[in-house]
PDB file of N, CA and C in Angstrom:
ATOM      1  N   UNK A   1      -8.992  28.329  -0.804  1.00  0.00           N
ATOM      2  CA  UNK A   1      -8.126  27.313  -1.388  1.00  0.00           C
ATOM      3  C   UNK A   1      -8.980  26.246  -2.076  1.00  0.00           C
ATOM      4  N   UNK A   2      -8.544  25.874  -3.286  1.00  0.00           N
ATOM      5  CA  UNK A   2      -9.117  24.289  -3.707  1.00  0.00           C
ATOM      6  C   UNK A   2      -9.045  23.370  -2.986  1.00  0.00           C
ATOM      7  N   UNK A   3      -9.769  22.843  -3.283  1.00  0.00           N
ATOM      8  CA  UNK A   3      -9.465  21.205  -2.840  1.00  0.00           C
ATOM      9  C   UNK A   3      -8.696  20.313  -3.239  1.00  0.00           C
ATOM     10  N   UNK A   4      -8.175  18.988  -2.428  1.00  0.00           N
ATOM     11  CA  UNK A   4      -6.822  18.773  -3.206  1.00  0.00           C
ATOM     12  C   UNK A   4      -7.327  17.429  -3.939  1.00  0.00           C
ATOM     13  N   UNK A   5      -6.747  17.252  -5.105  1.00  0.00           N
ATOM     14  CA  UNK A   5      -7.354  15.959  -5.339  1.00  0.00           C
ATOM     15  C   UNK A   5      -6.464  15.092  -4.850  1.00  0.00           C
ATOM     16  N   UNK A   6      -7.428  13.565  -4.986  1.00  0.00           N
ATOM     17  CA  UNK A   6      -7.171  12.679  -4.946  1.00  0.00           C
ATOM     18  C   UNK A   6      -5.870  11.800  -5.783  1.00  0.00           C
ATOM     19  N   UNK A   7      -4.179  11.832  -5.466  1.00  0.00           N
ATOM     20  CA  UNK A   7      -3.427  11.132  -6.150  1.00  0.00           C
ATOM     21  C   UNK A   7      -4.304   9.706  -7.439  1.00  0.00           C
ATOM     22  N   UNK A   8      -4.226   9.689  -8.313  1.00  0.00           N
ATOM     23  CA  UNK A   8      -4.862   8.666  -9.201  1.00  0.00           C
ATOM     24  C   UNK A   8      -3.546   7.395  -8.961  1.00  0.00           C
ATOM     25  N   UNK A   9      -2.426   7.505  -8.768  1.00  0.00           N
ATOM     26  CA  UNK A   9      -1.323   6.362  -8.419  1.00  0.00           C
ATOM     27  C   UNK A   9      -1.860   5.505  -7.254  1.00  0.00           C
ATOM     28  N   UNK A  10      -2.115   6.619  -6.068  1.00  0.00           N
ATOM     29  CA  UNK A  10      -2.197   5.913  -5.271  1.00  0.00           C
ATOM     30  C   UNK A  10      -3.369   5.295  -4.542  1.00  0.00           C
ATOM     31  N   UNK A  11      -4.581   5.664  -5.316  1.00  0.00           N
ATOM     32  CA  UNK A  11      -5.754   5.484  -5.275  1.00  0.00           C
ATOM     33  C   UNK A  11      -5.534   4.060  -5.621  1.00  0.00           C
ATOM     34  N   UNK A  12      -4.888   3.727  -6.603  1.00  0.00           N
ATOM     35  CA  UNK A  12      -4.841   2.111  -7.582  1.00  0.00           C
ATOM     36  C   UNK A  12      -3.938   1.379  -6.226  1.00  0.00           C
ATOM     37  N   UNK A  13      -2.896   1.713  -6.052  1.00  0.00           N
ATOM     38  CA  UNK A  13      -1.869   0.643  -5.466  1.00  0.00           C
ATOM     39  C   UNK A  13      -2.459   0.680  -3.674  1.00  0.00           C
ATOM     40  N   UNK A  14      -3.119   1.457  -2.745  1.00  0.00           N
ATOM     41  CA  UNK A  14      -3.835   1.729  -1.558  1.00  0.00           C
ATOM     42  C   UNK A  14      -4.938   1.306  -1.393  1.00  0.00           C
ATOM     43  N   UNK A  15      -5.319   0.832  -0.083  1.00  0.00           N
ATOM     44  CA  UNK A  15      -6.627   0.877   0.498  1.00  0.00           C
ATOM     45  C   UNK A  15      -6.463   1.449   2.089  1.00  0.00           C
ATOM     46  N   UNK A  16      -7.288   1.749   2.535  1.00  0.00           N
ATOM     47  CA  UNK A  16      -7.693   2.290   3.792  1.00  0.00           C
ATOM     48  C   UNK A  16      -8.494   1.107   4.141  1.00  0.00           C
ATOM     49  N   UNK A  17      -8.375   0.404   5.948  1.00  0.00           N
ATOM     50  CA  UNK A  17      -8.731  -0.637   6.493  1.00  0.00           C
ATOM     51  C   UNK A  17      -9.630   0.563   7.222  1.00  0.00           C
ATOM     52  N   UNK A  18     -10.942  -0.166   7.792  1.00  0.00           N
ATOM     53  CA  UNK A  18     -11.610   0.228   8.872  1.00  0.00           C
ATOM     54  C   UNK A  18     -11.117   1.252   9.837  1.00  0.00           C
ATOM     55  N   UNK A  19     -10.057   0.706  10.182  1.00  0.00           N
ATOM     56  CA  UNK A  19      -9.219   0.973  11.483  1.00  0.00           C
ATOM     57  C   UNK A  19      -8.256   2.836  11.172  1.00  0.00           C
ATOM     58  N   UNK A  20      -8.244   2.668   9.810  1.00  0.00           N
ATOM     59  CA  UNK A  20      -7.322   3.408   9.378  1.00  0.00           C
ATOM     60  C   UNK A  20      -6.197   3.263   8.875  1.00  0.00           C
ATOM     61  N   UNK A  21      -5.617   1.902   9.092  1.00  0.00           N
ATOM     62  CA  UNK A  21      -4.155   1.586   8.628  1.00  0.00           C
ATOM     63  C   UNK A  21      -3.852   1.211   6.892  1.00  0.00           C
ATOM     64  N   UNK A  22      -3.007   1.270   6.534  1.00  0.00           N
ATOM     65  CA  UNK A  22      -2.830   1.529   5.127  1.00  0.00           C
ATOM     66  C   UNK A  22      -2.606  -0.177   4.578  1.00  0.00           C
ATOM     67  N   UNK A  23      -3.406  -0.309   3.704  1.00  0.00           N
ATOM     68  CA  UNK A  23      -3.198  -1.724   3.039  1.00  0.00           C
ATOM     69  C   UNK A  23      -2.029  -1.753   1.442  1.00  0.00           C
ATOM     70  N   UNK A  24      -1.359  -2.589   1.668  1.00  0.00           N
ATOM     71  CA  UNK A  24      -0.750  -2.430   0.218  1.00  0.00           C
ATOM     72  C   UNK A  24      -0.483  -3.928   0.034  1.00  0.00           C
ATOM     73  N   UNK A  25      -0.044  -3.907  -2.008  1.00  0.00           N
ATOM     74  CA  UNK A  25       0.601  -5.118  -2.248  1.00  0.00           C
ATOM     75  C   UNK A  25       1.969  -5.201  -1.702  1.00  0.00           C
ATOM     76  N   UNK A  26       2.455  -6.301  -1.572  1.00  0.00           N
ATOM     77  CA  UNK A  26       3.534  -6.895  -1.574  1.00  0.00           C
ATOM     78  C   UNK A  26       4.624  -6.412  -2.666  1.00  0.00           C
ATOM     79  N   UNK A  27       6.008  -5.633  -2.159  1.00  0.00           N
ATOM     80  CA  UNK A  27       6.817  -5.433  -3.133  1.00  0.00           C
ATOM     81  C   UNK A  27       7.474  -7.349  -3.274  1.00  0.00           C
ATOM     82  N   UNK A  28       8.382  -7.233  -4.480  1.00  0.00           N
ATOM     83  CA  UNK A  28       9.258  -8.144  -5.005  1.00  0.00           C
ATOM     84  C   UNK A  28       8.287  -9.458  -5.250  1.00  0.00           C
ATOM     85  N   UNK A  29       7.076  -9.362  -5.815  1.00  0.00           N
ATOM     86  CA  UNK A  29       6.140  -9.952  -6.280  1.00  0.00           C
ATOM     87  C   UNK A  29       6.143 -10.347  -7.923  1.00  0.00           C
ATOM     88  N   UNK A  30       6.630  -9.686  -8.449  1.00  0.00           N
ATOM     89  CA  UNK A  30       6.006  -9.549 -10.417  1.00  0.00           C
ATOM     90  C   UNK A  30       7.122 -10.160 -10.690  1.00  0.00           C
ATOM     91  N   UNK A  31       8.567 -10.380 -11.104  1.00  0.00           N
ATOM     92  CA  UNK A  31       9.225 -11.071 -11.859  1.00  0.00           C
ATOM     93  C   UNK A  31      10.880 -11.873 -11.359  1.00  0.00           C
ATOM     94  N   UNK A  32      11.414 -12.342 -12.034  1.00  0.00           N
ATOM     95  CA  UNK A  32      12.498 -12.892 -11.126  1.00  0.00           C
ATOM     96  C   UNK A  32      11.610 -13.774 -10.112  1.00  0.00           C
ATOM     97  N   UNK A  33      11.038 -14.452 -10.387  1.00  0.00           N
ATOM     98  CA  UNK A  33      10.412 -15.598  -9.306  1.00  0.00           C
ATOM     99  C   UNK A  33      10.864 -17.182  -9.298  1.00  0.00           C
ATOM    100  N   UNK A  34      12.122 -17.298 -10.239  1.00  0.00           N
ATOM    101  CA  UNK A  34      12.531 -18.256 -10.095  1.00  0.00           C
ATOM    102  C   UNK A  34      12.859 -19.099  -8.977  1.00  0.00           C
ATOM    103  N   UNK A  35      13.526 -18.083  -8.404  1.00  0.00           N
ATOM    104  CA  UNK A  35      15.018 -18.099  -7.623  1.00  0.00           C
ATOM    105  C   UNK A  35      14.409 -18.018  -6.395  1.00  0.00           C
ATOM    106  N   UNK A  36      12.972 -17.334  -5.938  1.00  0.00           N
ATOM    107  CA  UNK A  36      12.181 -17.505  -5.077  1.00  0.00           C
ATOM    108  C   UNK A  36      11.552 -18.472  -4.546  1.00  0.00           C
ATOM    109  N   UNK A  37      10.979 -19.208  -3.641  1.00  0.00           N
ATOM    110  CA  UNK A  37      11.073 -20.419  -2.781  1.00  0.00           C
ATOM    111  C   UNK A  37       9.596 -20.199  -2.800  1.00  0.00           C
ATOM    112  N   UNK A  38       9.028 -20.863  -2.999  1.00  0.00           N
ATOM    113  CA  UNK A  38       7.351 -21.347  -3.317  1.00  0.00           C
ATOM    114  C   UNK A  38       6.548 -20.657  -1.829  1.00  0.00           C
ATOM    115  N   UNK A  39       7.558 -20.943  -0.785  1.00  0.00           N
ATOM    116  CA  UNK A  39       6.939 -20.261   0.345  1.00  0.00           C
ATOM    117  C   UNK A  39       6.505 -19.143   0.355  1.00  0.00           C
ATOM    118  N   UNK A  40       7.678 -18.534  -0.039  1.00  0.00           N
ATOM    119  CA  UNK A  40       8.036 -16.905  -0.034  1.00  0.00           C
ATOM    120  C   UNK A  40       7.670 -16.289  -0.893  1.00  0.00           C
ATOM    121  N   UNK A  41       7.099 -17.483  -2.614  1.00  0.00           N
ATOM    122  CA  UNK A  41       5.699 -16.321  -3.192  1.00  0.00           C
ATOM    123  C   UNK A  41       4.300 -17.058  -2.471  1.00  0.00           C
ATOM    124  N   UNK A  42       4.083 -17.459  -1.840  1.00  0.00           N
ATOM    125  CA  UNK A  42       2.803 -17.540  -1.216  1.00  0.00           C
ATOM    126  C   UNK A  42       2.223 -15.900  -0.273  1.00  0.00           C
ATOM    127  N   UNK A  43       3.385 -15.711   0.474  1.00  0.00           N
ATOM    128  CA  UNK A  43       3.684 -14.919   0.986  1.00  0.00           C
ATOM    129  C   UNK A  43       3.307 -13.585   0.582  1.00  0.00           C
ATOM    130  N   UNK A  44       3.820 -13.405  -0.505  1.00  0.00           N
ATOM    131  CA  UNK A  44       3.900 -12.420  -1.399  1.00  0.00           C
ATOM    132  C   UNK A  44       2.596 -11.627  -1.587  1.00  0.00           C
ATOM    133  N   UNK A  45       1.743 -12.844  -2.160  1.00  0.00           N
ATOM    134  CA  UNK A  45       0.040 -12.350  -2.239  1.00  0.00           C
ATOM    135  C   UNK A  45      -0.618 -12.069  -1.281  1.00  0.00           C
ATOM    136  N   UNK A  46      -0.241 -12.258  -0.159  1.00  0.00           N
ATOM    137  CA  UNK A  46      -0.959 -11.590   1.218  1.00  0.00           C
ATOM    138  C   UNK A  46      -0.899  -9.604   1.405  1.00  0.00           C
ATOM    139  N   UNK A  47      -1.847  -9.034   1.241  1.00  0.00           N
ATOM    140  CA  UNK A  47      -0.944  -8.184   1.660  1.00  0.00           C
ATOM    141  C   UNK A  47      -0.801  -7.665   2.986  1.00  0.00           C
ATOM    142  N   UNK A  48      -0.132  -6.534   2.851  1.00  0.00           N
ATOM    143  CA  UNK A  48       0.807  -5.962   3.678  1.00  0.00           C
ATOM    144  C   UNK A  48       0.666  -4.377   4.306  1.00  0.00           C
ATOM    145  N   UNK A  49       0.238  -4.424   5.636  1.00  0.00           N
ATOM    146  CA  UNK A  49       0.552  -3.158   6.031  1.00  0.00           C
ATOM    147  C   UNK A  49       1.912  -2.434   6.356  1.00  0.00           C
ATOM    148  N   UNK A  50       1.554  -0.843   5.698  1.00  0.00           N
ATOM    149  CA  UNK A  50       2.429  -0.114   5.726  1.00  0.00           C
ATOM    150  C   UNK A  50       3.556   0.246   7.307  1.00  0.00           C
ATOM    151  N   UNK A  51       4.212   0.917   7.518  1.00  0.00           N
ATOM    152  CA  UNK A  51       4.892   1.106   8.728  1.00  0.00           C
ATOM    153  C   UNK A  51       4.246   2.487   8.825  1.00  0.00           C
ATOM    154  N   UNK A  52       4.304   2.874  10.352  1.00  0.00           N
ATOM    155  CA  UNK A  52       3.472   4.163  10.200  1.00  0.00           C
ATOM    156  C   UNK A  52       4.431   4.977   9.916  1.00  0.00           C
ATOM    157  N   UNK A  53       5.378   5.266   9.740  1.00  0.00           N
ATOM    158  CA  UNK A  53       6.178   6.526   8.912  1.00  0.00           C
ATOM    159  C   UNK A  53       5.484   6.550   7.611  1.00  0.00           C
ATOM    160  N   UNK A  54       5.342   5.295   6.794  1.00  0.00           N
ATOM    161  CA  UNK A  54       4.969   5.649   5.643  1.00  0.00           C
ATOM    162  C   UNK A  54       3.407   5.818   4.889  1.00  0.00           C
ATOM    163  N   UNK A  55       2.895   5.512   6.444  1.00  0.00           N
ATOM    164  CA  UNK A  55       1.059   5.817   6.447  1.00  0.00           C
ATOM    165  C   UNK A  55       0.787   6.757   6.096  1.00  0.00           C
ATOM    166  N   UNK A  56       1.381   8.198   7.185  1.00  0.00           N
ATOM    167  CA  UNK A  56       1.513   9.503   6.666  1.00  0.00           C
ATOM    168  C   UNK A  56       1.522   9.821   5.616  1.00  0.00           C
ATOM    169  N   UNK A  57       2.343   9.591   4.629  1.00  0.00           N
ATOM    170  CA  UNK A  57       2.451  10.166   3.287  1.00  0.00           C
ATOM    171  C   UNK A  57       0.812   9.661   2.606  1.00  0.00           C
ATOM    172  N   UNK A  58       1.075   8.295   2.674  1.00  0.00           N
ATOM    173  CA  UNK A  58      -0.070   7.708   1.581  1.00  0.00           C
ATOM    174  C   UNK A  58      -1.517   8.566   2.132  1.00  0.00           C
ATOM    175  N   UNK A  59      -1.629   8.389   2.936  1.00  0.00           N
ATOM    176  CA  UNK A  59      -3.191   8.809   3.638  1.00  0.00           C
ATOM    177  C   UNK A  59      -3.223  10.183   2.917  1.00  0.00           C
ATOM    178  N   UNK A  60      -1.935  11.111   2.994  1.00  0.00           N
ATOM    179  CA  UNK A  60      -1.986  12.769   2.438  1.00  0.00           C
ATOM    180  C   UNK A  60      -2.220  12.440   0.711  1.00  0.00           C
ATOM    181  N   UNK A  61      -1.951  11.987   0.272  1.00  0.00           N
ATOM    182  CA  UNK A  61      -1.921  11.279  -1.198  1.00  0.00           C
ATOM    183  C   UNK A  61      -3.327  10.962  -1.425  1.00  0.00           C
ATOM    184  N   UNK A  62      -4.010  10.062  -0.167  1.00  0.00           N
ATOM    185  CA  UNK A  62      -5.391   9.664  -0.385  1.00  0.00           C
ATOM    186  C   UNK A  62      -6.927  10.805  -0.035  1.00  0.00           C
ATOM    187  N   UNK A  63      -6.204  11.667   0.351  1.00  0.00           N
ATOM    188  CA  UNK A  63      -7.054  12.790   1.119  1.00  0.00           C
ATOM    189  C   UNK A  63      -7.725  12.152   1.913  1.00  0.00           C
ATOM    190  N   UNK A  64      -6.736  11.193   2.678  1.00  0.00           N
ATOM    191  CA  UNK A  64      -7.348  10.995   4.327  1.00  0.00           C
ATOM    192  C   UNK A  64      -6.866  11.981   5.237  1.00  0.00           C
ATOM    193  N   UNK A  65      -7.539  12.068   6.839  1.00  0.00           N
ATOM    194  CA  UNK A  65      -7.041  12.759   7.768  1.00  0.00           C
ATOM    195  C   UNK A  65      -6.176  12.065   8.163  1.00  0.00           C
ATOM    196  N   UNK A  66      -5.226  12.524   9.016  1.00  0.00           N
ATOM    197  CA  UNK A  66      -4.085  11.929   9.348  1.00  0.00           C
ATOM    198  C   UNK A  66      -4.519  11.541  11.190  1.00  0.00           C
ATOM    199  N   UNK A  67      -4.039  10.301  10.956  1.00  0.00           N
ATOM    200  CA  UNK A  67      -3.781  10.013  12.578  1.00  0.00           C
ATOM    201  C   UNK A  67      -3.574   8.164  12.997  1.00  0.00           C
TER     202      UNK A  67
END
């Protein structure tokens, strides 16, 4: 069998922490920020780990091992 590559999407929007857990941006960040409360885009720029249901996928996407 080949090898699988590396998703190029999710290479850009992912990182892998030390630990293993999946790093991402913040959805509801880019527009419509009016109406949003100065707090809650502070917030925004932090990011955000994934839930582990959705670790799984990304890590297979990243040609990490899973666990």
């Amino acid at each position: 069998m080949p090898k699988m590559k590396t998703h190029s999407g999710a290479k850009k929007r992912f990182k892998l922490t030390a630990t293993g857990k999946v790093k991402a941006r913040h959805a509801f960040s880019t527009h419509i920020l009016e109406k949003k409360s100065a707090k809650r885009k502070r917030g925004f720029s932090n990011p955000v780990i994934l839930s582990d249901h959705d670790q799984g996928r990304v890590k297979t996407l990243l040609g990490a091992k899973k666990g």
